[in-house]
Protein backbone atom coordinates (compact mmCIF):
# COMPACT_ATOMS: atom_id res chain seq x y z
CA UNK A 1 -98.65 74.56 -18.47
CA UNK A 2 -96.08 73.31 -20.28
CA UNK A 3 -96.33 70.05 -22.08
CA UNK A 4 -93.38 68.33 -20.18
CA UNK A 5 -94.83 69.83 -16.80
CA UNK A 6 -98.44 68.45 -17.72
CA UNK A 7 -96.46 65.21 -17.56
CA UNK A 8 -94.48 65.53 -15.08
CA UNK A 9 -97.81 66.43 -13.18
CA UNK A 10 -99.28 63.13 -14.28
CA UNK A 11 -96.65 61.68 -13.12
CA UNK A 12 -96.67 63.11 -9.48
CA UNK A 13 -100.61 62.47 -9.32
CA UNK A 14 -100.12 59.21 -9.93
CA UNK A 15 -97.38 58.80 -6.39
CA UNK A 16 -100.06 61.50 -4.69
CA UNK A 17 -102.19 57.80 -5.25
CA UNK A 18 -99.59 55.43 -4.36
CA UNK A 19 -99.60 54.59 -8.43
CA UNK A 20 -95.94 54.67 -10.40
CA UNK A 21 -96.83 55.80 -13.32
CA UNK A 22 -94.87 54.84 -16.62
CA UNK A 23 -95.68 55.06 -20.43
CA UNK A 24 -95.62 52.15 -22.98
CA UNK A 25 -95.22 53.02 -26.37
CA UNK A 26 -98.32 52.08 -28.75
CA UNK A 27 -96.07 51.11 -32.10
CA UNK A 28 -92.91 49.35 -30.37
CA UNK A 29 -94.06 48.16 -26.79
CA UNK A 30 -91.02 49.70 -25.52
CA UNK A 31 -91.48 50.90 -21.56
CA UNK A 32 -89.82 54.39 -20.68
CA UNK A 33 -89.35 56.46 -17.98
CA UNK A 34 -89.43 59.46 -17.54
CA UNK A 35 -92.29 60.50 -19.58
CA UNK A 36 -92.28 61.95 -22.88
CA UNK A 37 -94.41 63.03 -25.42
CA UNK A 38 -92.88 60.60 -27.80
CA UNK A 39 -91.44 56.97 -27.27
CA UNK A 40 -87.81 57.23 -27.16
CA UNK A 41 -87.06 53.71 -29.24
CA UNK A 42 -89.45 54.75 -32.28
CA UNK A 43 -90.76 58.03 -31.87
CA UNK A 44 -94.12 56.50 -31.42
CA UNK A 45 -97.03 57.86 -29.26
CA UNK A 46 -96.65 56.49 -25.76
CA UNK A 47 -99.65 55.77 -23.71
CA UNK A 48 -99.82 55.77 -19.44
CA UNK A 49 -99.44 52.40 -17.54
CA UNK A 50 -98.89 51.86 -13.59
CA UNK A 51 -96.24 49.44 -12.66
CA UNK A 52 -96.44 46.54 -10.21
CA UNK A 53 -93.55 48.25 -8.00
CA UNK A 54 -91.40 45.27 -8.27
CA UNK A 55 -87.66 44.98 -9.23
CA UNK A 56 -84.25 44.92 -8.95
CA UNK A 57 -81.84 47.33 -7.62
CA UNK A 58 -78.96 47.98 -10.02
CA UNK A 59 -77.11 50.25 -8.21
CA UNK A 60 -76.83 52.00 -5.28
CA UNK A 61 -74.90 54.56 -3.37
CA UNK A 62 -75.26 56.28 0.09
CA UNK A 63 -75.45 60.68 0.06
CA UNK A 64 -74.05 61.80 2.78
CA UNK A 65 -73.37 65.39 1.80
CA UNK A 66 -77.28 66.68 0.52
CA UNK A 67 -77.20 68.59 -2.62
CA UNK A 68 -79.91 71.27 -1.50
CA UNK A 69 -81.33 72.69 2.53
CA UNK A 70 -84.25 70.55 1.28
CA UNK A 71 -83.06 67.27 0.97
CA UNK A 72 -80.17 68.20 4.27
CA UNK A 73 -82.40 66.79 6.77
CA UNK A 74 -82.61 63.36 5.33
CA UNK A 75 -79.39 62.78 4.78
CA UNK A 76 -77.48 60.27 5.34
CA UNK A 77 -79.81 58.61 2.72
CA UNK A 78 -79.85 56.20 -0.10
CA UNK A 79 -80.14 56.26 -3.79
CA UNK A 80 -81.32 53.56 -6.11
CA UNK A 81 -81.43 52.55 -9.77
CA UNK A 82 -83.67 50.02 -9.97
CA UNK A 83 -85.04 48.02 -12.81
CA UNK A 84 -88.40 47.29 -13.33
CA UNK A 85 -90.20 44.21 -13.93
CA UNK A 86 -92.29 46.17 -16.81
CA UNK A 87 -88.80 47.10 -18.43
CA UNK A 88 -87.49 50.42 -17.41
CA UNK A 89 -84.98 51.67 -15.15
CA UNK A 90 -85.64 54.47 -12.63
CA UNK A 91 -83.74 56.57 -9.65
CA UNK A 92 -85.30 56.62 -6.45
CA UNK A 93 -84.55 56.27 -2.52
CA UNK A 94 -84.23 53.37 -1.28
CA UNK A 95 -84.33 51.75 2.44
CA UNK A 96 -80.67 51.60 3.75
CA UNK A 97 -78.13 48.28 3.37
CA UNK A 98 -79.92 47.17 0.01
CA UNK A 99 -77.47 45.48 -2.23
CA UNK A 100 -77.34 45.14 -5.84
CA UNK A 101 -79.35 42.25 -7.53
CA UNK A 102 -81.66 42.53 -4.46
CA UNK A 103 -85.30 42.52 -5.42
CA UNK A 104 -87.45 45.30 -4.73
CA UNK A 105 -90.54 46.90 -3.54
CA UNK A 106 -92.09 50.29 -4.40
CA UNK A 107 -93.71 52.18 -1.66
CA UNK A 108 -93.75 56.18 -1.37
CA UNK A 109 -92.57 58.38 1.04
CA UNK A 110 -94.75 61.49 2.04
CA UNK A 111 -93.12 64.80 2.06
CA UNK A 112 -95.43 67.41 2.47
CA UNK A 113 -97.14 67.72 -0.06
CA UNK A 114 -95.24 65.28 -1.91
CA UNK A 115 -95.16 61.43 -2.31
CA UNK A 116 -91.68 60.14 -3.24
CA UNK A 117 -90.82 56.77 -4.76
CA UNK A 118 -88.68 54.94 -2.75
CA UNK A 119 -88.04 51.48 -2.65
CA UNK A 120 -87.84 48.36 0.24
CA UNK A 121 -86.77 45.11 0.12
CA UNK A 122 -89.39 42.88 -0.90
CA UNK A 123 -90.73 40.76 1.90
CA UNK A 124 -90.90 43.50 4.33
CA UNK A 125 -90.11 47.16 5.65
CA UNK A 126 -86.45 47.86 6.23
C-alpha cells in the first residue's frame, strides 16, 4: 500500500468509528486536512488528532446533476466547506437549506461499506 493510501485508510477507519480524523503538525501546530506525510505550513511531521465535529459552513452549493452512477441516486444533494473549530477547512455533504456562517455538526452517513462525513445543523437533525 501506498503511503498516501495508508492514509487515506486511516482516515476512512477513523469515519468507519464515527471519529474525523485530522493531523496536527508536531513543529508548527498547524491543523491540515487532508492528510499528508508532511505538514503543509513547515514541512514538519504531522501527528493524528480527532476533531470535535463542530463548525462553520463556509460555503455551500446544491448538485443536482451527479458527477458519477454512484453518487446519481442521491442527488439532488448538498455540498459543504466547512471550517473547523480545530482550524482546518474540509468538503463534505451537508443536510439541505444550511446557510453560510451557520454552525455545524459532524455526523456520518453509511454507504455500504462506507461512512461519509456529512454535516447538520447544530442543535438537531435536519
Amino acid at each position: 500500500m501506498s503511503g498516501a493510501d495508508a492514509l487515506a485508510a486511516h482516515f476512512w477507519q477513523g469515519c468507519a468509528l464515527g471519529e474525523l480524523r485530522y493531523q496536527r503538525c508536531r513543529a508548527c501546530g498547524a491543523a491540515q486536512f487532508h492528510p499528508r506525510r508532511f505538514c503543509a505550513r513547515c514541512g514538519g511531521a504531522p501527528d493524528w488528532a480527532v476533531a470535535q465535529g463542530l463548525g462553520t459552513v463556509y460555503a455551500a452549493t446544491r448538485v443536482t446533476r451527479a458527477p458519477t452512477p454512484d453518487f446519481a441516486r442521491l442527488a439532488p444533494y448538498d455540498i459543504l466547506l466547512v471550517d473547523l473549530d480545530e482550524g482546518f477547512r474540509m468538503m463534505a455533504h451537508g443536510a439541505p437549506g444550511l446557510r453560510i456562517g451557520e454552525r455545524v455538526r459532524l455526523d456520518f452517513d453509511r454507504r455500504g461499506e462506507r461512512a461519509l462525513p456529512r454535516f447538520e445543523r447544530l442543535g438537531g437533525r435536519s
